[in-house]
PDB file of N, CA and C in Angstrom:
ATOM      1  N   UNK A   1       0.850  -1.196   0.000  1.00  0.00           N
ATOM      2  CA  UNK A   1       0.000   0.000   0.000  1.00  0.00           C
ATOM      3  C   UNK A   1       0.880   1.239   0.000  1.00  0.00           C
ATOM      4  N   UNK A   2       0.162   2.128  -0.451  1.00  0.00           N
ATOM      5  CA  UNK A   2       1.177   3.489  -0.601  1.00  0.00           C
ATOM      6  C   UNK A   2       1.015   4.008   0.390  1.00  0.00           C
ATOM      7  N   UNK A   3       2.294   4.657   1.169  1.00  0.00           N
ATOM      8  CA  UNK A   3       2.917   5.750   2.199  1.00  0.00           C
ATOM      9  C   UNK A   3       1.671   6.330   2.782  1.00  0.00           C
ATOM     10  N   UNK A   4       1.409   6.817   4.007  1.00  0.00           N
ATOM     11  CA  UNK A   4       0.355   7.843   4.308  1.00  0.00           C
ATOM     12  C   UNK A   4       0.936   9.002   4.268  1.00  0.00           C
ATOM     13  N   UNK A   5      -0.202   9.884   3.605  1.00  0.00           N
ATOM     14  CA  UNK A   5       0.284  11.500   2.886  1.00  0.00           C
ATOM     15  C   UNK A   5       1.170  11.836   4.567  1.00  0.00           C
ATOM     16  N   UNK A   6       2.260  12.523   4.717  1.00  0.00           N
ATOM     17  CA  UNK A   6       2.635  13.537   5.500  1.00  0.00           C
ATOM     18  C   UNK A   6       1.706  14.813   6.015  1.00  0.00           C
ATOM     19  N   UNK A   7       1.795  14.553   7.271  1.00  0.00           N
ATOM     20  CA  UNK A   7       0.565  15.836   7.541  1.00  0.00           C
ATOM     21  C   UNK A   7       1.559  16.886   7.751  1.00  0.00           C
ATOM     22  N   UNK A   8       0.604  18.030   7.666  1.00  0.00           N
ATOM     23  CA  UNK A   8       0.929  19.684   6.999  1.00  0.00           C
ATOM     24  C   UNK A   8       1.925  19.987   8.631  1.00  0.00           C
ATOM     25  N   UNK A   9       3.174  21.003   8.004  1.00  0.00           N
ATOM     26  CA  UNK A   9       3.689  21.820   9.146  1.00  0.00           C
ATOM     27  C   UNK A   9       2.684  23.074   9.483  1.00  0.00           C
ATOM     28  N   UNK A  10       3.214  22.414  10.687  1.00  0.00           N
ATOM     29  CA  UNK A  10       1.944  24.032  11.172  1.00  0.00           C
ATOM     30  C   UNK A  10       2.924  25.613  10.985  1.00  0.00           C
ATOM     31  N   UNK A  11       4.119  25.198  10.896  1.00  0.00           N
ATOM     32  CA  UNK A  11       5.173  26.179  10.702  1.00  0.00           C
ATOM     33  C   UNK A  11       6.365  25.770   9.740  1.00  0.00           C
ATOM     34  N   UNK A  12       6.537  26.830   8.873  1.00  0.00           N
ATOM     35  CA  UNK A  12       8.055  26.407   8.108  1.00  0.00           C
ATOM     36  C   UNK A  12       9.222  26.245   9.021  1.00  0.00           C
ATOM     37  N   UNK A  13       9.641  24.982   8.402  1.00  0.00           N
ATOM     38  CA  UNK A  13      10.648  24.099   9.362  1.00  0.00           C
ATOM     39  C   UNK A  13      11.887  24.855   8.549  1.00  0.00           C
ATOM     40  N   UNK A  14      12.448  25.755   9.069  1.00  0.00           N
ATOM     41  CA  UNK A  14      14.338  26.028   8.619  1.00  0.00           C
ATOM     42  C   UNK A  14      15.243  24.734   8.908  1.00  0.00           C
ATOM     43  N   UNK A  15      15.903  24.323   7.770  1.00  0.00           N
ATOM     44  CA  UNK A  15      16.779  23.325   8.163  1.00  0.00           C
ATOM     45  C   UNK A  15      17.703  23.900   9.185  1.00  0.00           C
ATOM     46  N   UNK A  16      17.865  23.330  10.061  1.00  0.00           N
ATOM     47  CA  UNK A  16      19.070  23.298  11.489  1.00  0.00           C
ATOM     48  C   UNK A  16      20.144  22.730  11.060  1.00  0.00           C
ATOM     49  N   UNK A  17      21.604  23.432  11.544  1.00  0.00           N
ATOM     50  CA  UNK A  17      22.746  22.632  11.222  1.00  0.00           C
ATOM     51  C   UNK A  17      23.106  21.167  12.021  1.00  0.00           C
ATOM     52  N   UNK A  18      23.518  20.288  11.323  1.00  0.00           N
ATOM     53  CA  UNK A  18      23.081  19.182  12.023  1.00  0.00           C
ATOM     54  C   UNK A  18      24.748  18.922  12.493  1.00  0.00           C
ATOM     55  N   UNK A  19      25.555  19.653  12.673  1.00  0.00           N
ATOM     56  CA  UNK A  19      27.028  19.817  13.631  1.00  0.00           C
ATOM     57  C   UNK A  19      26.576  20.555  15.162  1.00  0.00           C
ATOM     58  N   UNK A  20      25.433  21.232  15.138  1.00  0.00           N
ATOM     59  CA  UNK A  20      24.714  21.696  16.630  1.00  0.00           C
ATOM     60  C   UNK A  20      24.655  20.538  17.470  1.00  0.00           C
ATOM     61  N   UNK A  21      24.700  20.775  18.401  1.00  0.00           N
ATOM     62  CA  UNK A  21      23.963  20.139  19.771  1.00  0.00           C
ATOM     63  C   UNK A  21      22.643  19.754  20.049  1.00  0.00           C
ATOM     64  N   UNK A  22      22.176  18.824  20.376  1.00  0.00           N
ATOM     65  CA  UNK A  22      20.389  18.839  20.125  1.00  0.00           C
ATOM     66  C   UNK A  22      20.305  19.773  21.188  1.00  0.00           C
ATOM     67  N   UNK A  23      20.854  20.505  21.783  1.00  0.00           N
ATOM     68  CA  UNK A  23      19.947  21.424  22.826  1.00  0.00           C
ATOM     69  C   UNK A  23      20.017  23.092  21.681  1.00  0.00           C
ATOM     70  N   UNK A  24      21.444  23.204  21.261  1.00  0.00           N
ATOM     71  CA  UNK A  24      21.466  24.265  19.961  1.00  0.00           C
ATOM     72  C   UNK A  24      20.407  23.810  18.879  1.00  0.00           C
ATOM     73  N   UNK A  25      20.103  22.935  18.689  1.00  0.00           N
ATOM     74  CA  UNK A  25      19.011  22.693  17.761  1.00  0.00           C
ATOM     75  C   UNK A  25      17.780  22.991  17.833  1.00  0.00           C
ATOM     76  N   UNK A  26      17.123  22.643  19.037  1.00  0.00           N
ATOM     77  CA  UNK A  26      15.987  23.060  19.439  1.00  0.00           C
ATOM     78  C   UNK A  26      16.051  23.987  19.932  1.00  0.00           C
ATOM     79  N   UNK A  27      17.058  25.215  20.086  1.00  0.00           N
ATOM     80  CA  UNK A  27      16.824  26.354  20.331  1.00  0.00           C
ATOM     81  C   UNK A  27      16.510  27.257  18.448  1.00  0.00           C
ATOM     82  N   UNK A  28      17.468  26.983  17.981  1.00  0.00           N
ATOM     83  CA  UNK A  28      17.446  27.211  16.850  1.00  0.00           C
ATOM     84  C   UNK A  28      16.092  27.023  15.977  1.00  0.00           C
ATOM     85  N   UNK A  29      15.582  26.010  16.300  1.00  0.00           N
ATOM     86  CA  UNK A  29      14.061  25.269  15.463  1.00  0.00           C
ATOM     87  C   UNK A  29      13.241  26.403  16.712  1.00  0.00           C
ATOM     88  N   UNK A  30      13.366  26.755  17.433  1.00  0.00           N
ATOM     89  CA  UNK A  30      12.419  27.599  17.860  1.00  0.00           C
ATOM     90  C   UNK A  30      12.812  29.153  17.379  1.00  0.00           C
ATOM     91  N   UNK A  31      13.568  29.129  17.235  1.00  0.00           N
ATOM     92  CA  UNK A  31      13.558  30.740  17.337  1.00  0.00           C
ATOM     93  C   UNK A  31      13.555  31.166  15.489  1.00  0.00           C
ATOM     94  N   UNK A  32      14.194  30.126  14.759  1.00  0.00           N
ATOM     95  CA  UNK A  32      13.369  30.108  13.596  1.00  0.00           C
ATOM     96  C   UNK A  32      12.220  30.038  12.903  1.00  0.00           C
ATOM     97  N   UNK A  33      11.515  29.376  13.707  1.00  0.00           N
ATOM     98  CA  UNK A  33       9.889  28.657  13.969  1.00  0.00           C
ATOM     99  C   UNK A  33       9.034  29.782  14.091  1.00  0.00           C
ATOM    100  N   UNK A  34       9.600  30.594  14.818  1.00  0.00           N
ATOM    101  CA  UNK A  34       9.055  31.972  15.672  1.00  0.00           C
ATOM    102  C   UNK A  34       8.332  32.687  14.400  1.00  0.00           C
ATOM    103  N   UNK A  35       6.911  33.139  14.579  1.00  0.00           N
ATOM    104  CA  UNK A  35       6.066  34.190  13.881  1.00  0.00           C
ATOM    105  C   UNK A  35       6.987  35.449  13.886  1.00  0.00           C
ATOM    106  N   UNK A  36       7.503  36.203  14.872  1.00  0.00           N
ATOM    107  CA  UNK A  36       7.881  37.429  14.782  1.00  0.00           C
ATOM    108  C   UNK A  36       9.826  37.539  14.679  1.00  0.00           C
ATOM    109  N   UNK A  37      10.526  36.217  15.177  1.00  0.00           N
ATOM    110  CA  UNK A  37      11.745  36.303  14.751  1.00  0.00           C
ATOM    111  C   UNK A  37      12.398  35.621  13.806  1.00  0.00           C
ATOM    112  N   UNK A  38      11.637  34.933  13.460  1.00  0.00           N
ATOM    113  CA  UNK A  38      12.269  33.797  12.428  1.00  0.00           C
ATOM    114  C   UNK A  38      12.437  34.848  11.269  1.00  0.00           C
ATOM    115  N   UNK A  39      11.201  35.468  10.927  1.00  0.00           N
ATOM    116  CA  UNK A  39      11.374  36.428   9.208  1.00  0.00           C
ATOM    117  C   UNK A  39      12.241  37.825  10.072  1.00  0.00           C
ATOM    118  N   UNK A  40      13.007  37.995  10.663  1.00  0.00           N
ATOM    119  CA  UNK A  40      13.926  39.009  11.223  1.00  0.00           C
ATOM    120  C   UNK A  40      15.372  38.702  11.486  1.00  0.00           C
ATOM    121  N   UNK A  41      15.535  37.547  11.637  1.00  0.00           N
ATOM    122  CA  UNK A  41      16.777  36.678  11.967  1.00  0.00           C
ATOM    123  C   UNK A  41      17.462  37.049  10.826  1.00  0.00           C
ATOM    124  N   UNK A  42      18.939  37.776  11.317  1.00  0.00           N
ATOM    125  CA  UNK A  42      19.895  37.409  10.384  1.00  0.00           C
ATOM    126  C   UNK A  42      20.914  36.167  10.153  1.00  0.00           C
ATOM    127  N   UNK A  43      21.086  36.003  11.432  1.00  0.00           N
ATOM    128  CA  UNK A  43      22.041  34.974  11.969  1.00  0.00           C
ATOM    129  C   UNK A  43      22.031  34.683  13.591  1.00  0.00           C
ATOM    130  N   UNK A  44      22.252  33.209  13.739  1.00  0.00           N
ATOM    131  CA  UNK A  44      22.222  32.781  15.091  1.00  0.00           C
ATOM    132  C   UNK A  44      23.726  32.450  15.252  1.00  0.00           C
ATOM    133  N   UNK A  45      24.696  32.953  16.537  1.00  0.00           N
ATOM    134  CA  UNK A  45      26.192  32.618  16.486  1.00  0.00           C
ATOM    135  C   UNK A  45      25.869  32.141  17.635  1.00  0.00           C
ATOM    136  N   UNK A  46      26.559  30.831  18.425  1.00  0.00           N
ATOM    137  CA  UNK A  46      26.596  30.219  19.817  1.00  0.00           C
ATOM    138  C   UNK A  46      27.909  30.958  19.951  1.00  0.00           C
ATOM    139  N   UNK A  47      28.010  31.115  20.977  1.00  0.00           N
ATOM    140  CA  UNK A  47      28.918  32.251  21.601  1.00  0.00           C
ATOM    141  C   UNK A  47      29.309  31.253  22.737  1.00  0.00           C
ATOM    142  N   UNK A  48      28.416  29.905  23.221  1.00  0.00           N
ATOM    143  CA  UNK A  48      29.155  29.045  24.431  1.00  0.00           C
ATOM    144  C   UNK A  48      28.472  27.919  23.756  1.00  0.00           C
ATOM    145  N   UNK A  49      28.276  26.306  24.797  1.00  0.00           N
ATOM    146  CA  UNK A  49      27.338  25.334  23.936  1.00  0.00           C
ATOM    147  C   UNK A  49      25.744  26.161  24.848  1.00  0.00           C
ATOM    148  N   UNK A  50      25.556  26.657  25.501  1.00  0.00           N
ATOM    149  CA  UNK A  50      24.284  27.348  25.994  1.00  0.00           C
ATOM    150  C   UNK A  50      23.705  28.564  25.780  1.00  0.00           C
ATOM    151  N   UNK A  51      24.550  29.170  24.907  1.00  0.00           N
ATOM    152  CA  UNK A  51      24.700  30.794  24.960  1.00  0.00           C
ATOM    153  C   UNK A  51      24.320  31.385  23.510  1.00  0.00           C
ATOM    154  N   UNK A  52      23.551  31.958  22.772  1.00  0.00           N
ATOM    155  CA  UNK A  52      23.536  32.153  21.467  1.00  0.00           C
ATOM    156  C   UNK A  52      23.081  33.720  21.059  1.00  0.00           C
ATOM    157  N   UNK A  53      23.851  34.304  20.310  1.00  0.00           N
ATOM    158  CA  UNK A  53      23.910  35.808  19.697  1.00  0.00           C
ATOM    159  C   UNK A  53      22.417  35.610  18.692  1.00  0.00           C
ATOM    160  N   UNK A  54      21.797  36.413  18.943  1.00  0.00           N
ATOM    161  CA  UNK A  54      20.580  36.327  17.670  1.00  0.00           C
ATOM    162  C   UNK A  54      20.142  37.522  17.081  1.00  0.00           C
ATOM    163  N   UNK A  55      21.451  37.521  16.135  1.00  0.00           N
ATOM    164  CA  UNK A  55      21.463  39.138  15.084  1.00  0.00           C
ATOM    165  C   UNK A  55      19.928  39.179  14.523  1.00  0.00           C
ATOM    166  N   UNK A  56      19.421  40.141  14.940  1.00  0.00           N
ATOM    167  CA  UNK A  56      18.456  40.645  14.079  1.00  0.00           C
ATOM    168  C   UNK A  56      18.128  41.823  13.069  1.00  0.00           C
ATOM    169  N   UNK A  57      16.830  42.105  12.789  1.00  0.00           N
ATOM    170  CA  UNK A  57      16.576  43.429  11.998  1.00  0.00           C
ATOM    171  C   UNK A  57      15.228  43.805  11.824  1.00  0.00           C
ATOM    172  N   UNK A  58      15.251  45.102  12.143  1.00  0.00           N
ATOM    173  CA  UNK A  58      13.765  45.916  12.078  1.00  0.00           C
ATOM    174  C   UNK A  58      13.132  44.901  13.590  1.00  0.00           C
ATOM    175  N   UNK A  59      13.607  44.758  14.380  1.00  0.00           N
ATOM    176  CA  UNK A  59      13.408  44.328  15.529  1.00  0.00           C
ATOM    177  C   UNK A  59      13.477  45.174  17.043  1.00  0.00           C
ATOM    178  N   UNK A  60      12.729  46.586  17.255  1.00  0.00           N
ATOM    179  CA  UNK A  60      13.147  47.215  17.780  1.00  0.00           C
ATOM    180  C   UNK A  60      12.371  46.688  19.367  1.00  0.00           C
ATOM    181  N   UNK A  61      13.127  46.053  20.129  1.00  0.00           N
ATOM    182  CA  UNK A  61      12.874  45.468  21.256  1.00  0.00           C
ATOM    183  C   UNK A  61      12.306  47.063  22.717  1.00  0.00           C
ATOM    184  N   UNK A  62      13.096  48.122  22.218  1.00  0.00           N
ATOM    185  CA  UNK A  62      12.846  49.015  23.186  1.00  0.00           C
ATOM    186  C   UNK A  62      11.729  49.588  22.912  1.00  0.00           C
ATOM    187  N   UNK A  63      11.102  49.492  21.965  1.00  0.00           N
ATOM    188  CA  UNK A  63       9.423  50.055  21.374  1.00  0.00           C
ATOM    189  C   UNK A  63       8.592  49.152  22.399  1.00  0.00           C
ATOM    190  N   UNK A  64       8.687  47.915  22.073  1.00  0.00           N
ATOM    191  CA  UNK A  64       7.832  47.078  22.978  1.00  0.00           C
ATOM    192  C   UNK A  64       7.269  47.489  23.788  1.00  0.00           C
ATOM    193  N   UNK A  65       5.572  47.736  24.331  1.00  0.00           N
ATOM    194  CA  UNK A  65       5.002  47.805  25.370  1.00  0.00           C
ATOM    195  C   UNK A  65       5.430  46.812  26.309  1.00  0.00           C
ATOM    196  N   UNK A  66       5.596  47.179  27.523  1.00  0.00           N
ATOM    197  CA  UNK A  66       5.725  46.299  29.049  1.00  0.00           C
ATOM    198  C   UNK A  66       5.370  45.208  29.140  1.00  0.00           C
ATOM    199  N   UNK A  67       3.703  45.033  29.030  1.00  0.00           N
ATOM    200  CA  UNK A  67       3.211  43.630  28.748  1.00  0.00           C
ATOM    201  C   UNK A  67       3.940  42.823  27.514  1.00  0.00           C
ATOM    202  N   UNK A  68       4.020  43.245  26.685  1.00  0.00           N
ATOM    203  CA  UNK A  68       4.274  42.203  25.615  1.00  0.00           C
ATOM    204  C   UNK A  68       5.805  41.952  25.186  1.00  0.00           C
ATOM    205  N   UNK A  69       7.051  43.008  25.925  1.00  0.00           N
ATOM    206  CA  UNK A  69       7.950  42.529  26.148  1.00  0.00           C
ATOM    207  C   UNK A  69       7.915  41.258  27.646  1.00  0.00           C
ATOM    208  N   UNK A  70       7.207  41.900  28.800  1.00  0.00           N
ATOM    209  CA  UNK A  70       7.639  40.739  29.240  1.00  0.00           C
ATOM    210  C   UNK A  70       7.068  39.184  28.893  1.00  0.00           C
ATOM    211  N   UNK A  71       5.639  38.890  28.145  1.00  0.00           N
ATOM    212  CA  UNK A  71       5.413  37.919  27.369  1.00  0.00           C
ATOM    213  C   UNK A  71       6.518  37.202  27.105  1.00  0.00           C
ATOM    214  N   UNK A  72       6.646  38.146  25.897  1.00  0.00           N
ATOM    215  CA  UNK A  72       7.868  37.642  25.250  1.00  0.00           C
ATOM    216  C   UNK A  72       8.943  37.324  25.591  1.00  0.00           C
ATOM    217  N   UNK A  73       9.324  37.879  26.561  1.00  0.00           N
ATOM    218  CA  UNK A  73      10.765  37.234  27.503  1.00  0.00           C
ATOM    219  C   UNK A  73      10.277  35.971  28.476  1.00  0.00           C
ATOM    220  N   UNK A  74       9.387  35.347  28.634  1.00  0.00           N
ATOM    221  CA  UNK A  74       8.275  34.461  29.326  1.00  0.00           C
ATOM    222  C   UNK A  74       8.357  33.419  28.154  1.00  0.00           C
ATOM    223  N   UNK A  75       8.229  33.738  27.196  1.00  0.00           N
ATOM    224  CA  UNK A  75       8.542  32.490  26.181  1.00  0.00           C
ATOM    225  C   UNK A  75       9.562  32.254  25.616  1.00  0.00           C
ATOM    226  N   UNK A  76      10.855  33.286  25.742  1.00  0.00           N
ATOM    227  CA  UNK A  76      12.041  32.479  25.218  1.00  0.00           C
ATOM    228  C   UNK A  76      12.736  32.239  26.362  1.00  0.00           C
ATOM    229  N   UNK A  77      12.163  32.253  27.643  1.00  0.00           N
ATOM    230  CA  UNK A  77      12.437  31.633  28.779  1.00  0.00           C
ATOM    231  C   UNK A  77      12.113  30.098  28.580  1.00  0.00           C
ATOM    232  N   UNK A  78      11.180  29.788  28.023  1.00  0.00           N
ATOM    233  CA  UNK A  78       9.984  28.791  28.184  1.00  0.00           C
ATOM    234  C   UNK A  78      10.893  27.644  27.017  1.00  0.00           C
ATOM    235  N   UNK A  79      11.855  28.613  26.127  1.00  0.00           N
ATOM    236  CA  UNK A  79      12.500  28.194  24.865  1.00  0.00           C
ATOM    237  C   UNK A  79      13.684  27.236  25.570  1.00  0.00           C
ATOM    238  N   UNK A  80      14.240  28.426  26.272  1.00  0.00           N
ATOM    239  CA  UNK A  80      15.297  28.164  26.875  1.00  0.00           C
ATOM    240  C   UNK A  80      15.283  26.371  27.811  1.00  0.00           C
ATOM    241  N   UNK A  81      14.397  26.921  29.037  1.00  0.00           N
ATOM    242  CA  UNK A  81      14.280  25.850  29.409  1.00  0.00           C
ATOM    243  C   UNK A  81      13.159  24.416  29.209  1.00  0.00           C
ATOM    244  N   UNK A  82      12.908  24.383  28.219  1.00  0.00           N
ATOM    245  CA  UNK A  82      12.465  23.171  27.643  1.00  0.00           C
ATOM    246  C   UNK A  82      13.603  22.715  26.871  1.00  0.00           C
ATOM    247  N   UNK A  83      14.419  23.413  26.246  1.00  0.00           N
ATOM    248  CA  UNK A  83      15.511  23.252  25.632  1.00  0.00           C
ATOM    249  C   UNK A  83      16.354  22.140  26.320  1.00  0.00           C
ATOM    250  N   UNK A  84      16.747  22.556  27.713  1.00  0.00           N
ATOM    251  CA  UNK A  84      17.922  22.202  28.014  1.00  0.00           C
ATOM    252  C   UNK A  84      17.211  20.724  29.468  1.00  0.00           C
ATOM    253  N   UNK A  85      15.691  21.114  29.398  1.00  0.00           N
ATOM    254  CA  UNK A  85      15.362  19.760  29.847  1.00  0.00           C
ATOM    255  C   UNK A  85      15.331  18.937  29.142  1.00  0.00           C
ATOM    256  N   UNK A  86      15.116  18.853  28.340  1.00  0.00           N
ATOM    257  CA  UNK A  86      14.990  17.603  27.256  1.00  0.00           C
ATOM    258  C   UNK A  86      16.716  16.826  26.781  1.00  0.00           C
ATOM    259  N   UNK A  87      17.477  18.081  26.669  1.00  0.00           N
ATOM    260  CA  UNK A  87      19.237  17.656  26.172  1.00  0.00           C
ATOM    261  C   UNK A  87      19.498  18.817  27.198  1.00  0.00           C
ATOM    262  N   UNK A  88      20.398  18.436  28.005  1.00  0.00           N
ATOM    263  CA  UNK A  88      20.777  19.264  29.511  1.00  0.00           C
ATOM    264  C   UNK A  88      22.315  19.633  28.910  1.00  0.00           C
ATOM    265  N   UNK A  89      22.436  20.707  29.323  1.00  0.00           N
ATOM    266  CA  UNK A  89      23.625  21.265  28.463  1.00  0.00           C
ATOM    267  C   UNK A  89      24.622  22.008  29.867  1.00  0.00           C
ATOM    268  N   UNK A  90      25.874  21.799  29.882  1.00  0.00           N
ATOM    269  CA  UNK A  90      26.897  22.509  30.990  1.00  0.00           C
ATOM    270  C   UNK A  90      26.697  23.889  30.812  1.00  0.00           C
ATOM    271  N   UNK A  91      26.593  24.763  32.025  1.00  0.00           N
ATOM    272  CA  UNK A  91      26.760  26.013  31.852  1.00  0.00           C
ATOM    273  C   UNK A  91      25.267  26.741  31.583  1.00  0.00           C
ATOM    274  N   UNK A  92      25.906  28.233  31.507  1.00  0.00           N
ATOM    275  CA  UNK A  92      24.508  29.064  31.550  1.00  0.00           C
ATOM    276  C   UNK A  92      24.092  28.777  30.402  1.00  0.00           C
ATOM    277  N   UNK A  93      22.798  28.957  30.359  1.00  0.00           N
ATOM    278  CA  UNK A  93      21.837  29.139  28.421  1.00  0.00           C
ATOM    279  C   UNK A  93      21.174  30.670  28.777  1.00  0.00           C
ATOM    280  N   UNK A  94      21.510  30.998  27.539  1.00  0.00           N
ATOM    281  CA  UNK A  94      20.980  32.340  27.262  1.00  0.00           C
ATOM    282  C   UNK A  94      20.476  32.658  25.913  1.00  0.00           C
ATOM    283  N   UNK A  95      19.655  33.719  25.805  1.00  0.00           N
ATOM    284  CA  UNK A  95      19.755  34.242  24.391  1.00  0.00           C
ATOM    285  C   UNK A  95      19.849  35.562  24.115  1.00  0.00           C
ATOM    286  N   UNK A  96      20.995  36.478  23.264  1.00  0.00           N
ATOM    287  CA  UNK A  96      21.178  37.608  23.077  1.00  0.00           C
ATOM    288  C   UNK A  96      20.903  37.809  22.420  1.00  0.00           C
ATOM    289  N   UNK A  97      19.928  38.797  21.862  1.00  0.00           N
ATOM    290  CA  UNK A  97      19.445  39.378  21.222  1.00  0.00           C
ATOM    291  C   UNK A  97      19.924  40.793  20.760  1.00  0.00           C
ATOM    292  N   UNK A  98      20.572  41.060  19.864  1.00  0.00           N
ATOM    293  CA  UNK A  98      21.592  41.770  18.906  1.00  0.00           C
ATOM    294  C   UNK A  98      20.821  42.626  18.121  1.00  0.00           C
ATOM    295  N   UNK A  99      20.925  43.723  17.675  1.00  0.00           N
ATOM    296  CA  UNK A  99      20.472  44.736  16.241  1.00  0.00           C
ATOM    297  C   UNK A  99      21.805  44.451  15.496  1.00  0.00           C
ATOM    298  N   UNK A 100      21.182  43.891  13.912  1.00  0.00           N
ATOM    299  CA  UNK A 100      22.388  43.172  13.198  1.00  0.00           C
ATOM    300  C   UNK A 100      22.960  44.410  12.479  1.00  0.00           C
ATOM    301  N   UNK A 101      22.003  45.613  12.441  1.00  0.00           N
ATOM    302  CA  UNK A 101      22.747  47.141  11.926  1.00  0.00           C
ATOM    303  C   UNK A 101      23.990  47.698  13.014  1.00  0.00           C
ATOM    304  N   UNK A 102      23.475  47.493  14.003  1.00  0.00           N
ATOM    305  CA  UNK A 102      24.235  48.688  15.225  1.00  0.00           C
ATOM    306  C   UNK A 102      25.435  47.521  16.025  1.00  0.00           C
ATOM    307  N   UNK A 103      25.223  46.602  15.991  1.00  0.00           N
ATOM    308  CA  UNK A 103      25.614  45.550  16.659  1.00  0.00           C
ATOM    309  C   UNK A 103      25.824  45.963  18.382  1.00  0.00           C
ATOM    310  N   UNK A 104      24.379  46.593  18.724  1.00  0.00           N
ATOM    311  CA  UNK A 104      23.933  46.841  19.609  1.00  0.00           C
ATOM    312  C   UNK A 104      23.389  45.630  20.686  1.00  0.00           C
ATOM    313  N   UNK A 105      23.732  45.077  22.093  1.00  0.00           N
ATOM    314  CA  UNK A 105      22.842  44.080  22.609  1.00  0.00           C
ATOM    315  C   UNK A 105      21.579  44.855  22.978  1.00  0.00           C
ATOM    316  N   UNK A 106      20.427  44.049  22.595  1.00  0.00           N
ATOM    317  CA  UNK A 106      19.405  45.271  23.166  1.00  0.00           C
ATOM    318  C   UNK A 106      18.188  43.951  24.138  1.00  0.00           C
ATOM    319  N   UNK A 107      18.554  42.844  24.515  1.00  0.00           N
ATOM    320  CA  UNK A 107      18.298  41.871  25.144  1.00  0.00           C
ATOM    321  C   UNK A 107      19.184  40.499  25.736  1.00  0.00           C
ATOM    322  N   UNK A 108      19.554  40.259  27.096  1.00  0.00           N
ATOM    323  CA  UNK A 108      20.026  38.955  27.214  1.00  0.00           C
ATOM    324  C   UNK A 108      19.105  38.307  28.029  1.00  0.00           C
ATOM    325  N   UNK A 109      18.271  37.077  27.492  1.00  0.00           N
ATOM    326  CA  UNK A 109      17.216  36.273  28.626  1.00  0.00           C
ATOM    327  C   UNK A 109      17.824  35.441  28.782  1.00  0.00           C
ATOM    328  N   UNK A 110      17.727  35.106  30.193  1.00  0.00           N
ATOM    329  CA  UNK A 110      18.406  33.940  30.643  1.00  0.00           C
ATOM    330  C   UNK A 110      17.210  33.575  31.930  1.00  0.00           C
ATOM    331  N   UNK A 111      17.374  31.740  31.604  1.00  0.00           N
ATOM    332  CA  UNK A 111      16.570  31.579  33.214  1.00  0.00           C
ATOM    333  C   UNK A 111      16.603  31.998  34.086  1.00  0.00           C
TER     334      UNK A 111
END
């Protein structure tokens, strides 16, 4: 009998480098995954195996209303540590969040 069809991504899957870490991976598949950072992402650099630079653009984090920055820091918390429960990684995990024009930090979340 033929294959069963593949069901639909609910999100475009970015291929992940597969020399990462599965805990760099699933940070990566999330923050690519992401509605509002994935189409902003210039580049993701690990800076430690827990630690990752996430150059962006037209991403102005200091505009953010209160509520919906801290949301948002509530879910790449949520990134973070689901991340590193699942593949437990030495050392701090973080994510920096970079302006890829100014090479400004204008966010570091960490648990």
């Amino acid at each position: 009998s033929p294959p069963a069809p593949a069901a639909p991504a609910t999100q475009a899957a970015a291929p992940v480098d597969a020399s990462l870490t599965p805990f760099q991976q699933a940070v990566e598949r999330d923050l690519r995954g992401h509605s509002i950072i994935g189409p902003r992402l210039v580049e993701l650099r690990w800076t430690a195996p827990g630690r990752v630079e996430a150059r962006m653009r037209e991403f102005p984090m200091a505009q953010m209303p209160p509520m919906a920055r801290a949301a948002f820091e509530k879910r790449m918390v949520g990134y973070l540590n689901d991340a590193r429960t699942a593949h437990p990684v030495e050392g701090e995990v973080a994510i920096v969040f970079v302006d890829a024009g100014t090479g400004e930090t204008m966010a570091t979340i960490t648990p």
